[in-house]
PDB file of N, CA and C in Angstrom:
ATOM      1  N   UNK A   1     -20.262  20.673  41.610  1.00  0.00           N
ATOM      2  CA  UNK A   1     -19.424  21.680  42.225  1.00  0.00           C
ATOM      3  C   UNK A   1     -18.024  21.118  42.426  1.00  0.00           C
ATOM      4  N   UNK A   2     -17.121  22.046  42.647  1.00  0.00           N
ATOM      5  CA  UNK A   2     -15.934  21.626  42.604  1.00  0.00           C
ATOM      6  C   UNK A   2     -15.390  20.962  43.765  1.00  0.00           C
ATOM      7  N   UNK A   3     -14.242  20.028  43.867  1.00  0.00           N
ATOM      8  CA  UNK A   3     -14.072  19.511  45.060  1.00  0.00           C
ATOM      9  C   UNK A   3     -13.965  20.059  46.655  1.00  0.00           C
ATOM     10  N   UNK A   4     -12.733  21.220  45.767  1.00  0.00           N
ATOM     11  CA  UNK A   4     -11.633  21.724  46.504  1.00  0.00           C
ATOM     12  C   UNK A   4     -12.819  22.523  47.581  1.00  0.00           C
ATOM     13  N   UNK A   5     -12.089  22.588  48.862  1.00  0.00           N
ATOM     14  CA  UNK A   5     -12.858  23.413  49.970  1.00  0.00           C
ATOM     15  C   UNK A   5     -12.418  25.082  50.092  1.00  0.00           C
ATOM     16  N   UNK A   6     -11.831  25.738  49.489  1.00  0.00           N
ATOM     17  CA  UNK A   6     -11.706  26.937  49.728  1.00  0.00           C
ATOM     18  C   UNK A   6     -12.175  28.069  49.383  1.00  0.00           C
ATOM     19  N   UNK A   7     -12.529  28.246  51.088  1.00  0.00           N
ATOM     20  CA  UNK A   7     -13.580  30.124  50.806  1.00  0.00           C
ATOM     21  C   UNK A   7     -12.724  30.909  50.843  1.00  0.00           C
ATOM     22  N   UNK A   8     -12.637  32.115  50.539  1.00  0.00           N
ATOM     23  CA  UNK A   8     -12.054  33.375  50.887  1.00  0.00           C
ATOM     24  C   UNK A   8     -12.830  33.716  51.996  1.00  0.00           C
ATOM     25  N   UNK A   9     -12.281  35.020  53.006  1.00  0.00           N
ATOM     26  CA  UNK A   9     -13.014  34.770  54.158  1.00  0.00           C
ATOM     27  C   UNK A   9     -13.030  36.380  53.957  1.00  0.00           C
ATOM     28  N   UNK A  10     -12.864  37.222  52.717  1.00  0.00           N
ATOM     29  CA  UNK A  10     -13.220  38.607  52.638  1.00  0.00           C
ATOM     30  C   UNK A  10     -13.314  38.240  51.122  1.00  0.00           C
ATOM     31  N   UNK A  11     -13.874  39.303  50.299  1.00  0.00           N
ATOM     32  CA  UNK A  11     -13.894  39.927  48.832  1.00  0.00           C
ATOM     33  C   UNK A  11     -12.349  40.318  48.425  1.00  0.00           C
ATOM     34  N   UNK A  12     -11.473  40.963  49.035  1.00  0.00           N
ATOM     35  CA  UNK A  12     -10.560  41.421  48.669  1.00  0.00           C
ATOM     36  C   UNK A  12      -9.282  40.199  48.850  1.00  0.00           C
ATOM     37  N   UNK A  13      -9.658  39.172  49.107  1.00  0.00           N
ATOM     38  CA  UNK A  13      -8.456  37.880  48.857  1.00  0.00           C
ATOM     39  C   UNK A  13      -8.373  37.834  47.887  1.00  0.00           C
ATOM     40  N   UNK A  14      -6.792  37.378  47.195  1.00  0.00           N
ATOM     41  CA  UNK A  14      -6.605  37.597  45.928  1.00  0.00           C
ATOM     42  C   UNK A  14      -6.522  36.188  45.418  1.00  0.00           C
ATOM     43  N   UNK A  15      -7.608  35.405  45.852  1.00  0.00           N
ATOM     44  CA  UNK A  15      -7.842  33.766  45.118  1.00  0.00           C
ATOM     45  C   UNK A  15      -9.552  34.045  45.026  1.00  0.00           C
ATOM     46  N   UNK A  16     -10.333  34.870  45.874  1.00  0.00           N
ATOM     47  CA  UNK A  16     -11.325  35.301  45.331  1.00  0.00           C
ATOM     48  C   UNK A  16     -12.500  35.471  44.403  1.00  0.00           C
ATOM     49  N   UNK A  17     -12.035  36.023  43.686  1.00  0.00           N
ATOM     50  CA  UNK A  17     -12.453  36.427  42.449  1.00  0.00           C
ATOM     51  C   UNK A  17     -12.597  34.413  41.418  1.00  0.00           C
ATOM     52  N   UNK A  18     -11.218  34.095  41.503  1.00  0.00           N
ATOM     53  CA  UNK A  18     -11.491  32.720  40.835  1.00  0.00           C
ATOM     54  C   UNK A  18     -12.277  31.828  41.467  1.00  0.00           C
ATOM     55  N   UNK A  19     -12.345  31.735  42.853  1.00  0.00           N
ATOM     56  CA  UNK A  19     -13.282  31.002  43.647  1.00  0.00           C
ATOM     57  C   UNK A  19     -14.839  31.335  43.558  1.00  0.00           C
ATOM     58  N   UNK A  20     -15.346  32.924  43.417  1.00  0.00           N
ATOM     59  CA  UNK A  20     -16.695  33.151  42.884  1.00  0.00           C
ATOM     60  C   UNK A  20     -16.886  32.277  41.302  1.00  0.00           C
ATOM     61  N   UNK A  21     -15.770  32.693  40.788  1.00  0.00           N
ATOM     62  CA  UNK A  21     -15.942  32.132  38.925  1.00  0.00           C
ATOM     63  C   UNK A  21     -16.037  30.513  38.808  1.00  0.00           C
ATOM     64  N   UNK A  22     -16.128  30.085  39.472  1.00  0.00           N
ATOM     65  CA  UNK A  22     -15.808  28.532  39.708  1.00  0.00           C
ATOM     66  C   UNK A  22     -17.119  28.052  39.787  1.00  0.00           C
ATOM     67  N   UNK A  23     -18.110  28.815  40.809  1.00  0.00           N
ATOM     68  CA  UNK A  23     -19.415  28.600  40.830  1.00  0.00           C
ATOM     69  C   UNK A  23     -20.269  29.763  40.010  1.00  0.00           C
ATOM     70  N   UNK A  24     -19.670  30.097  39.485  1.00  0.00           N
ATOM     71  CA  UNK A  24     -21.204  30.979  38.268  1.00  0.00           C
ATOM     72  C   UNK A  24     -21.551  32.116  38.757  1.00  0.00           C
ATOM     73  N   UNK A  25     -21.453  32.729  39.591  1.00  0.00           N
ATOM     74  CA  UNK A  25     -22.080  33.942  40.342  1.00  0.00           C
ATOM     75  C   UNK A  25     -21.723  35.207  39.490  1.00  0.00           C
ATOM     76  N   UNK A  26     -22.971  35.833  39.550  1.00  0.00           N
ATOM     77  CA  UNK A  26     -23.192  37.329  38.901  1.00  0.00           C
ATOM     78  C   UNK A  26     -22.607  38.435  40.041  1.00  0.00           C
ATOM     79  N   UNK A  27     -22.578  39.518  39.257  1.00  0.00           N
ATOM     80  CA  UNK A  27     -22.454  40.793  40.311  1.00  0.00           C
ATOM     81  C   UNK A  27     -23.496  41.278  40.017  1.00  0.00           C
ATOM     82  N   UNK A  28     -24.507  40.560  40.106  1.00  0.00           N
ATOM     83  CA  UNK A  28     -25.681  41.144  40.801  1.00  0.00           C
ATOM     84  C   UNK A  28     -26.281  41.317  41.743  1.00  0.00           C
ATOM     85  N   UNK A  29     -27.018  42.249  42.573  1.00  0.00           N
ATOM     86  CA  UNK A  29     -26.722  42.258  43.918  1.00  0.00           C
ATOM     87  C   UNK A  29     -28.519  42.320  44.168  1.00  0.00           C
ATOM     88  N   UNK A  30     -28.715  41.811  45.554  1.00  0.00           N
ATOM     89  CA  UNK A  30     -30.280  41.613  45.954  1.00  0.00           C
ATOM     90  C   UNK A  30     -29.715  42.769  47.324  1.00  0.00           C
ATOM     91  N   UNK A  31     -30.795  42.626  47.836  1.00  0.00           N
ATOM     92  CA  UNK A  31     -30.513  43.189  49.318  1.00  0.00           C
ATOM     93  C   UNK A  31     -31.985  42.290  50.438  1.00  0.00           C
ATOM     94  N   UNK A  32     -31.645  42.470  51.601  1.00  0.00           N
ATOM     95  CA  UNK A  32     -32.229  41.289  52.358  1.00  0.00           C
ATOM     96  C   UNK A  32     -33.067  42.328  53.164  1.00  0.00           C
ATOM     97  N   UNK A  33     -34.531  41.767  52.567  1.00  0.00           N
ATOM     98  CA  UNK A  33     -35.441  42.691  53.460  1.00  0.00           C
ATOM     99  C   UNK A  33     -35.686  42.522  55.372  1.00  0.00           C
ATOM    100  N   UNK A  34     -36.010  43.384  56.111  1.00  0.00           N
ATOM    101  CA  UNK A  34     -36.209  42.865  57.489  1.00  0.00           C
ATOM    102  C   UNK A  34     -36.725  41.995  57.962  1.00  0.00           C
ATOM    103  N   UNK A  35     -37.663  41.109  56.890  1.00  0.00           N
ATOM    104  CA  UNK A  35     -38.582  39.817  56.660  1.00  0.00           C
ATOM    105  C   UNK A  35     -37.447  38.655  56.229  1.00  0.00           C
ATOM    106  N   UNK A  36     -36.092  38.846  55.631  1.00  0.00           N
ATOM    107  CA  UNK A  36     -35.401  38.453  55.588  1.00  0.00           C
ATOM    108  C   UNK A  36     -35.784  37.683  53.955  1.00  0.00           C
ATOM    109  N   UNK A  37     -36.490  38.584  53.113  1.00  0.00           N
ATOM    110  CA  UNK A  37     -36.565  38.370  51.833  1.00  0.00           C
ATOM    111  C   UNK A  37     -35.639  38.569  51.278  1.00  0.00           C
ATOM    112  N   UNK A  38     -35.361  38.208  49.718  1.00  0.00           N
ATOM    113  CA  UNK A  38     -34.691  38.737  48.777  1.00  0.00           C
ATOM    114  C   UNK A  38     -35.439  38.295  47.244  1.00  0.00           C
ATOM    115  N   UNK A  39     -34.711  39.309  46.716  1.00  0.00           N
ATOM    116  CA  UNK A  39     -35.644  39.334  45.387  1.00  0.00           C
ATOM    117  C   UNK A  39     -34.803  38.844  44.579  1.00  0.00           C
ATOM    118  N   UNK A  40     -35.223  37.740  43.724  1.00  0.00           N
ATOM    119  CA  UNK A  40     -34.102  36.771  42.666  1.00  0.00           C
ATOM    120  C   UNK A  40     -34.439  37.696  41.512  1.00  0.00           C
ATOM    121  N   UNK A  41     -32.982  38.183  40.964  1.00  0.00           N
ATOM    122  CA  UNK A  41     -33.465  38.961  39.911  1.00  0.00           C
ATOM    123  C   UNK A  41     -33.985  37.925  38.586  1.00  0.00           C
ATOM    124  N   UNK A  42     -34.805  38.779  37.520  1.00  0.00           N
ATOM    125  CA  UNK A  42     -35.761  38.243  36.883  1.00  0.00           C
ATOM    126  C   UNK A  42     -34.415  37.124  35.785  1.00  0.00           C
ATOM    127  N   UNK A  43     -33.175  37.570  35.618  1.00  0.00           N
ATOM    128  CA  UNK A  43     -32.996  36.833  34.668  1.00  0.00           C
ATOM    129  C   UNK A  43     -32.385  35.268  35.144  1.00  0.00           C
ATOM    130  N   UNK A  44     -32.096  35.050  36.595  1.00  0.00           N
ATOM    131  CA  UNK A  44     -31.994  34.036  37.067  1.00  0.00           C
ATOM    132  C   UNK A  44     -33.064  33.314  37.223  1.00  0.00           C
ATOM    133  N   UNK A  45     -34.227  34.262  37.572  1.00  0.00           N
ATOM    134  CA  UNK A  45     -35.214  33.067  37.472  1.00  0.00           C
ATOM    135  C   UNK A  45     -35.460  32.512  36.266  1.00  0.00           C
ATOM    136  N   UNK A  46     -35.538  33.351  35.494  1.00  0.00           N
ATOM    137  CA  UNK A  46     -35.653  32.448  33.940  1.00  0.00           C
ATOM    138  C   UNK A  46     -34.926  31.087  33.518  1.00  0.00           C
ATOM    139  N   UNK A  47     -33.348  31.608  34.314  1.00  0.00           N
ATOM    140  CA  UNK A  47     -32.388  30.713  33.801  1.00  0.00           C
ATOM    141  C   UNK A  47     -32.389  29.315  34.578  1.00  0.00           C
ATOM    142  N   UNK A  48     -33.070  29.676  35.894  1.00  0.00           N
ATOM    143  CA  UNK A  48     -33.115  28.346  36.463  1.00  0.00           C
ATOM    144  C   UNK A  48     -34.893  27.882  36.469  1.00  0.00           C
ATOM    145  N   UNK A  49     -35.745  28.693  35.404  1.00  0.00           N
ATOM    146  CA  UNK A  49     -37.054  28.035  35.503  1.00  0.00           C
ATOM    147  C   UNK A  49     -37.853  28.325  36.763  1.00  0.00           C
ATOM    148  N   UNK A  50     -37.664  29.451  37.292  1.00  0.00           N
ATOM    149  CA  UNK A  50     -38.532  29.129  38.942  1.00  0.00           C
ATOM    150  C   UNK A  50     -39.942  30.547  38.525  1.00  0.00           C
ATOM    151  N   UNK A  51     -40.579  29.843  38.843  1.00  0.00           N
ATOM    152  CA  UNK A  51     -41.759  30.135  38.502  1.00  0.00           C
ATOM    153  C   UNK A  51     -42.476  30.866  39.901  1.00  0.00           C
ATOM    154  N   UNK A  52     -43.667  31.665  40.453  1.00  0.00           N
ATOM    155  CA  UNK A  52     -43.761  32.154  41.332  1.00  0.00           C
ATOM    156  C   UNK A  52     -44.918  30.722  42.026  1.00  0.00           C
ATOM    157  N   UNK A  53     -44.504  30.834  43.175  1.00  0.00           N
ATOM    158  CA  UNK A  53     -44.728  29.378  44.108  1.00  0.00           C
ATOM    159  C   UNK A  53     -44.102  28.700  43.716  1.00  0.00           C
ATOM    160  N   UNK A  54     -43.019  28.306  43.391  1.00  0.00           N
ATOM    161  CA  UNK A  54     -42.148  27.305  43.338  1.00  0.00           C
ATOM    162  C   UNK A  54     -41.681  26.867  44.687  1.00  0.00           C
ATOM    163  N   UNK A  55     -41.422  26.016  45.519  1.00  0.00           N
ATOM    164  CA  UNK A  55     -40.612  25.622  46.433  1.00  0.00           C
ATOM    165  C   UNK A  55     -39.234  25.239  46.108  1.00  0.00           C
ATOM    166  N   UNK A  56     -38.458  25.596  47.015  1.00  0.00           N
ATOM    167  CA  UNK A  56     -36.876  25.940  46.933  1.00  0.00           C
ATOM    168  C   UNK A  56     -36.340  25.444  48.134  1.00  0.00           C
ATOM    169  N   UNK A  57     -35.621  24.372  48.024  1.00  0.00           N
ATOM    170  CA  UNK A  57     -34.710  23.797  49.400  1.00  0.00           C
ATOM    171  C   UNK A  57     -33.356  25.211  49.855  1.00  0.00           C
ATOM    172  N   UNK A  58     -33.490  25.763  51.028  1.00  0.00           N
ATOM    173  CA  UNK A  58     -32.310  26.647  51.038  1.00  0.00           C
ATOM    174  C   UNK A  58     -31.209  25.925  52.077  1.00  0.00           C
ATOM    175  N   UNK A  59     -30.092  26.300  51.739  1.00  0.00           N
ATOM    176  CA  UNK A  59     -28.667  25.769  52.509  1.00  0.00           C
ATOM    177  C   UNK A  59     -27.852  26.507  52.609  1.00  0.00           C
ATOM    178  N   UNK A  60     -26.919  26.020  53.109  1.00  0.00           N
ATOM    179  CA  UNK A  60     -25.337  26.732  53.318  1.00  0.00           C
ATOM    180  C   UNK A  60     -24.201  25.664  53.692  1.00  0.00           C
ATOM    181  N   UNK A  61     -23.532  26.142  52.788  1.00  0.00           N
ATOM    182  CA  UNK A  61     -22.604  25.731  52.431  1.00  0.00           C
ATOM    183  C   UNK A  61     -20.983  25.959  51.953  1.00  0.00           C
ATOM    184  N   UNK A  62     -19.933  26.277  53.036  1.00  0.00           N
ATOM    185  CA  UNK A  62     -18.633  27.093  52.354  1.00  0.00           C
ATOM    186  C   UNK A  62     -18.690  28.379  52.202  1.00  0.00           C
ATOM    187  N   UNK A  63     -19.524  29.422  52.968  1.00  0.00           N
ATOM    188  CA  UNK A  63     -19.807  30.595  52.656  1.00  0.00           C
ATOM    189  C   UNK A  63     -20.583  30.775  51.422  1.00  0.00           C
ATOM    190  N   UNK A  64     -21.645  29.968  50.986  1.00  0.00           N
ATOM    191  CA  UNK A  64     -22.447  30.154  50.035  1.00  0.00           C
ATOM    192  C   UNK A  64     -24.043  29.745  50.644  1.00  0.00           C
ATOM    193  N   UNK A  65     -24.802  30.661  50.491  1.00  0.00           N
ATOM    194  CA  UNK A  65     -26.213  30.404  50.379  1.00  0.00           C
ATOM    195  C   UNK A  65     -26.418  29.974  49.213  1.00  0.00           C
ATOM    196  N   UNK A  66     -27.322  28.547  49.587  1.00  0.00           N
ATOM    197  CA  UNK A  66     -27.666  27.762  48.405  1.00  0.00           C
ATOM    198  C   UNK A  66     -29.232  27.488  48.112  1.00  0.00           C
ATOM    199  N   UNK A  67     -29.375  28.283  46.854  1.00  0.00           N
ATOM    200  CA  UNK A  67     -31.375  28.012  46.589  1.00  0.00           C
ATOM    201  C   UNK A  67     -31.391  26.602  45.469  1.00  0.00           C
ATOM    202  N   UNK A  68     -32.235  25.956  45.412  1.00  0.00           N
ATOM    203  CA  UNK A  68     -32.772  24.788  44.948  1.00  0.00           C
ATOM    204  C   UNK A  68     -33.795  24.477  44.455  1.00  0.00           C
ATOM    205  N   UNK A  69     -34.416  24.402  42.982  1.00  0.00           N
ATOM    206  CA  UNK A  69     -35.692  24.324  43.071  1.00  0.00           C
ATOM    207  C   UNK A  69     -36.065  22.912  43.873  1.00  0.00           C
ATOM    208  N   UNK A  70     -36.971  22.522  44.136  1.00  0.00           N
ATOM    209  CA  UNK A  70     -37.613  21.600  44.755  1.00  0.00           C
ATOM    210  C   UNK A  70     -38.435  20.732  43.722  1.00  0.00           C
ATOM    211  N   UNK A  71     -38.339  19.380  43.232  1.00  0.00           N
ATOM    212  CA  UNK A  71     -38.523  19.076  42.006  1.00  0.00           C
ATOM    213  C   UNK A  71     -39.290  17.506  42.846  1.00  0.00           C
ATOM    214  N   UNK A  72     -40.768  16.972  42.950  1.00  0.00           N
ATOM    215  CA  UNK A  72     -41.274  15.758  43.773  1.00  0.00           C
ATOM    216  C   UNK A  72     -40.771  15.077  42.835  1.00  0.00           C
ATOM    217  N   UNK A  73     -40.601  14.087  43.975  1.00  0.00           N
ATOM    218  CA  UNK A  73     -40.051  12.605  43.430  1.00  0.00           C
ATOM    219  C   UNK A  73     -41.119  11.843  42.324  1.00  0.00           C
ATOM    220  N   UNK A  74     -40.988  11.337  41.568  1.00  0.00           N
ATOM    221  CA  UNK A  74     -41.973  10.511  40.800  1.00  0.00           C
ATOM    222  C   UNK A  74     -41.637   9.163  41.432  1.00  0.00           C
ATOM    223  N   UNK A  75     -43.105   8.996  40.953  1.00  0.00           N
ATOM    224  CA  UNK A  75     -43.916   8.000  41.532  1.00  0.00           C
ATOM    225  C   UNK A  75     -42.484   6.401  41.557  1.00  0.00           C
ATOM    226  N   UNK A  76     -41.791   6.464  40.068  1.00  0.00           N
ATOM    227  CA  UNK A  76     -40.743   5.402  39.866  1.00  0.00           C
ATOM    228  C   UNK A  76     -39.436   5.991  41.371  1.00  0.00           C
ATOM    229  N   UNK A  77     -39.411   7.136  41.677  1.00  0.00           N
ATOM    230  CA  UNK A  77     -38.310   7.347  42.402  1.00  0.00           C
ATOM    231  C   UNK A  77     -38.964   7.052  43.908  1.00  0.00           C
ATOM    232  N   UNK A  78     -40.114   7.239  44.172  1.00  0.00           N
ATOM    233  CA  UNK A  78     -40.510   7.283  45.491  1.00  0.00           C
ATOM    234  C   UNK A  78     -40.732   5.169  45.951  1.00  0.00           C
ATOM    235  N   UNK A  79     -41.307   4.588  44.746  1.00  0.00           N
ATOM    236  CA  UNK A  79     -40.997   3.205  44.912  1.00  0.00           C
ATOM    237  C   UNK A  79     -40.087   2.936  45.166  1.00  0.00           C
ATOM    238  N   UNK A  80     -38.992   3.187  44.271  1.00  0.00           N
ATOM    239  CA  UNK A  80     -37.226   2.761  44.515  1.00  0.00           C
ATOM    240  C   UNK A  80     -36.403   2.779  46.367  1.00  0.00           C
ATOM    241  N   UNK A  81     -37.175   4.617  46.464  1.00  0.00           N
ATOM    242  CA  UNK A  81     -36.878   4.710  47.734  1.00  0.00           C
ATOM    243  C   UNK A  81     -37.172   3.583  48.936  1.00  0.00           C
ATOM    244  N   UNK A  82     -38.660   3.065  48.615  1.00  0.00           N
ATOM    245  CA  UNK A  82     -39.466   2.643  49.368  1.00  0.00           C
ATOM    246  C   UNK A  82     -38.730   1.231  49.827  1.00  0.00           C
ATOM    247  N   UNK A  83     -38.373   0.625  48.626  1.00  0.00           N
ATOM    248  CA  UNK A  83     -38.103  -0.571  48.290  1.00  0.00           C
ATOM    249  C   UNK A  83     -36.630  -0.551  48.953  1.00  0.00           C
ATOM    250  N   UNK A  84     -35.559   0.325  48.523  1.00  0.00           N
ATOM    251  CA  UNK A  84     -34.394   0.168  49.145  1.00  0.00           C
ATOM    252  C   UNK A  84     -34.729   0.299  50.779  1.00  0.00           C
ATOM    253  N   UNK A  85     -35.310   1.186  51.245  1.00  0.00           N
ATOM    254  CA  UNK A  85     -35.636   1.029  52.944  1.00  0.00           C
ATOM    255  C   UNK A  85     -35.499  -0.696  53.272  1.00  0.00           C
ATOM    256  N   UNK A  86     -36.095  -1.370  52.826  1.00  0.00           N
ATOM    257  CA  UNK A  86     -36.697  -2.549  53.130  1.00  0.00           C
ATOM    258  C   UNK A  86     -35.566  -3.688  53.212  1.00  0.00           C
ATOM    259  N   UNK A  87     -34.371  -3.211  52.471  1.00  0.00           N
ATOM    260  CA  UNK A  87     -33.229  -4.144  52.629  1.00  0.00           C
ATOM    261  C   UNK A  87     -31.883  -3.561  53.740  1.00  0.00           C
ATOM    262  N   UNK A  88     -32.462  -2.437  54.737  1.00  0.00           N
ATOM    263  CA  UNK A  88     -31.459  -2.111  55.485  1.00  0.00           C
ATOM    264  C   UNK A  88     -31.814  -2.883  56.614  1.00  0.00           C
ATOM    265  N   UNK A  89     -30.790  -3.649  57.144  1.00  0.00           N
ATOM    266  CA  UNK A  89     -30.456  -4.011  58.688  1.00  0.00           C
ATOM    267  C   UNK A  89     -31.422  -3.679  59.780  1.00  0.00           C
ATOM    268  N   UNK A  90     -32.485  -4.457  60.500  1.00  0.00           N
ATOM    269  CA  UNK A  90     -32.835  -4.314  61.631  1.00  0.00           C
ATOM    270  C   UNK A  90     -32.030  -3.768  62.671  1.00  0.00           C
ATOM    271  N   UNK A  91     -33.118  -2.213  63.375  1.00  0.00           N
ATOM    272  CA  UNK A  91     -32.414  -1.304  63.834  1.00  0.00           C
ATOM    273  C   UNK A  91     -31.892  -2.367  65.449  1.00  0.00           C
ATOM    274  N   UNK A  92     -31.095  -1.852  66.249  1.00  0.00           N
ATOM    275  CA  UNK A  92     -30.383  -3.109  67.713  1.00  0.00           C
ATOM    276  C   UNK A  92     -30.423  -1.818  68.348  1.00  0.00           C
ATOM    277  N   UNK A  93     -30.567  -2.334  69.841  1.00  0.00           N
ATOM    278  CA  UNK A  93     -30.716  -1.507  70.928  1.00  0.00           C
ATOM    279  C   UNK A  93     -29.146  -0.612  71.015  1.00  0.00           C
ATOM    280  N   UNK A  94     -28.264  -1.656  70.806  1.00  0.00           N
ATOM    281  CA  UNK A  94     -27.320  -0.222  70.398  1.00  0.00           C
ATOM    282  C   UNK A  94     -27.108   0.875  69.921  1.00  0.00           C
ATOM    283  N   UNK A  95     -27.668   0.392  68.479  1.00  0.00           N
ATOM    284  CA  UNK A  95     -27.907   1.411  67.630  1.00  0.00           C
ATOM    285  C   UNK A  95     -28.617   2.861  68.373  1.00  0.00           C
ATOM    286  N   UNK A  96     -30.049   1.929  68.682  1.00  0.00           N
ATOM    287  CA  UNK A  96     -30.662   3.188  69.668  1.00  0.00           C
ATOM    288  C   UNK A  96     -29.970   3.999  70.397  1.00  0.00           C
ATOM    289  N   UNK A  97     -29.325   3.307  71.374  1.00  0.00           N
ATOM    290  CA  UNK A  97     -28.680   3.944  72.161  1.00  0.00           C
ATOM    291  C   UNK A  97     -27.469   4.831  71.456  1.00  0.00           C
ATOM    292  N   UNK A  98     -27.001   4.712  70.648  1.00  0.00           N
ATOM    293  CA  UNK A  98     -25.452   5.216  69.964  1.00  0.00           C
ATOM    294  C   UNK A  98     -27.008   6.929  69.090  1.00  0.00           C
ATOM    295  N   UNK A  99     -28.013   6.494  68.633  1.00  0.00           N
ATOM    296  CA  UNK A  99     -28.255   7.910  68.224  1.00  0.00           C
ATOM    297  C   UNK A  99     -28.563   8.735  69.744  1.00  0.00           C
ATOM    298  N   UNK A 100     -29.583   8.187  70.503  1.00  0.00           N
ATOM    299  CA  UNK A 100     -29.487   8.686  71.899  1.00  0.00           C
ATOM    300  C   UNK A 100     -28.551   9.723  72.375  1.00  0.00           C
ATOM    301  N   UNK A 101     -27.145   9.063  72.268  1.00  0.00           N
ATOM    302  CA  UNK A 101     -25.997   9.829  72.731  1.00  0.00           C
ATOM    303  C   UNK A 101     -25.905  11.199  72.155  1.00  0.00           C
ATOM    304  N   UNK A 102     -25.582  10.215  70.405  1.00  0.00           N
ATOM    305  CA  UNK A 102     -25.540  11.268  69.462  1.00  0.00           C
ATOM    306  C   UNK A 102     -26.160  12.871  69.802  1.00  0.00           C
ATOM    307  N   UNK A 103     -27.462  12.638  69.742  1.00  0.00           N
ATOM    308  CA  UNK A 103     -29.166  14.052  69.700  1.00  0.00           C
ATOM    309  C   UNK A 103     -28.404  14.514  71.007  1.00  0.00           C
ATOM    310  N   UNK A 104     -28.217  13.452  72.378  1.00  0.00           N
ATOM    311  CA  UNK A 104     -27.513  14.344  73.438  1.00  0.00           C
ATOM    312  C   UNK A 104     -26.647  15.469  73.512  1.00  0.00           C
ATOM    313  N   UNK A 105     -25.611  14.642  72.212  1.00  0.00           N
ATOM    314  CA  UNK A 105     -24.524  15.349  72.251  1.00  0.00           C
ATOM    315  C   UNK A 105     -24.474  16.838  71.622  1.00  0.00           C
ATOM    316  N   UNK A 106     -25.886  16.759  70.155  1.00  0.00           N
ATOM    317  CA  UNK A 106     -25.522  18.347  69.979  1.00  0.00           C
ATOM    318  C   UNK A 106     -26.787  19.349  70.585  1.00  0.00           C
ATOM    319  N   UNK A 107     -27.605  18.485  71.616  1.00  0.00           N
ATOM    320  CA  UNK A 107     -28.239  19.659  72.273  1.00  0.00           C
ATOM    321  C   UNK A 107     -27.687  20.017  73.219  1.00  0.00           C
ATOM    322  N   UNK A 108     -26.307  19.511  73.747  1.00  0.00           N
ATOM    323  CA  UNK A 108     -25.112  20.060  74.771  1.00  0.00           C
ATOM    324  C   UNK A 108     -24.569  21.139  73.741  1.00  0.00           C
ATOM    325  N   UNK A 109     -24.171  20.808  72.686  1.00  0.00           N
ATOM    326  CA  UNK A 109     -23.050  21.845  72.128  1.00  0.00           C
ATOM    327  C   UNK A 109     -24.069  22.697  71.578  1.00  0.00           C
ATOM    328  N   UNK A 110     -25.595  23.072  71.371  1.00  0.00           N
ATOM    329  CA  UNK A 110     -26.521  24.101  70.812  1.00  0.00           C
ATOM    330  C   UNK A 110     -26.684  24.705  72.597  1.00  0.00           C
ATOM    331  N   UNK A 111     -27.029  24.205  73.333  1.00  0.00           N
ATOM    332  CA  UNK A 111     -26.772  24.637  74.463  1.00  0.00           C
ATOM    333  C   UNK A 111     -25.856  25.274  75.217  1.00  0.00           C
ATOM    334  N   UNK A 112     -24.668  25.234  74.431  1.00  0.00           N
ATOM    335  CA  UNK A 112     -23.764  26.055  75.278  1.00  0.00           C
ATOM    336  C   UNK A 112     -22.755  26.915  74.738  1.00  0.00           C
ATOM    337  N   UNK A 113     -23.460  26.769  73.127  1.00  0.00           N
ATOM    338  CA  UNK A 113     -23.502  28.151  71.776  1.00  0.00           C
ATOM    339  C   UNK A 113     -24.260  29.089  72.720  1.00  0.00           C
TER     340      UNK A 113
END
């Protein structure tokens, strides 16, 4: 994806249109059921391979909802992982304490959203 950070903050901005084209997006339109479904039309799924039960990481990001297929690690990637853990720094009571604060700090600011 591209570097640059800019959303339009309506449809009718006139940088818009190049900012949808930048990331690929169709004018195709879903609509969001009260279950808070939506239906991927059939030719995206094709195009990105998603099969029915597929798992899909969802996000947001810049005014974009982002779907993902969900692809397990192989067995060579989940070693690698395993193995890099093993050369990070013994965690210090600071540390503790510095995430401590941290978790404090955004169940103050979810708290007073």
């Amino acid at each position: 994806m591209p570097s640059q950070s800019f959303a339009p903050t309506r449809f009718g901005d006139g940088d818009a249109a190049s900012y949808w084209s930048r990331y690929n997006l169709t004018d195709m339109l879903t609509t969001l059921s009260t279950k808070g479904q939506a239906v991927i039309p059939e030719s995206i799924r094709e195009q990105a391979r998603l099969k029915t039960g597929d798992k899909l990481d969802v996000g947001y990001i810049n005014g974009l909802v982002v779907l993902r297929k969900r692809v397990p690690l192989t067995p060579a990637q989940a070693r690698a992982l395993i193995l890099s853990g093993r050369e990070l720094p013994a965690q210090t009571a600071e540390d503790e304490t510095q995430v401590r604060e941290a978790v404090a700090a955004v169940r103050r600011r979810r708290q007073a959203a």
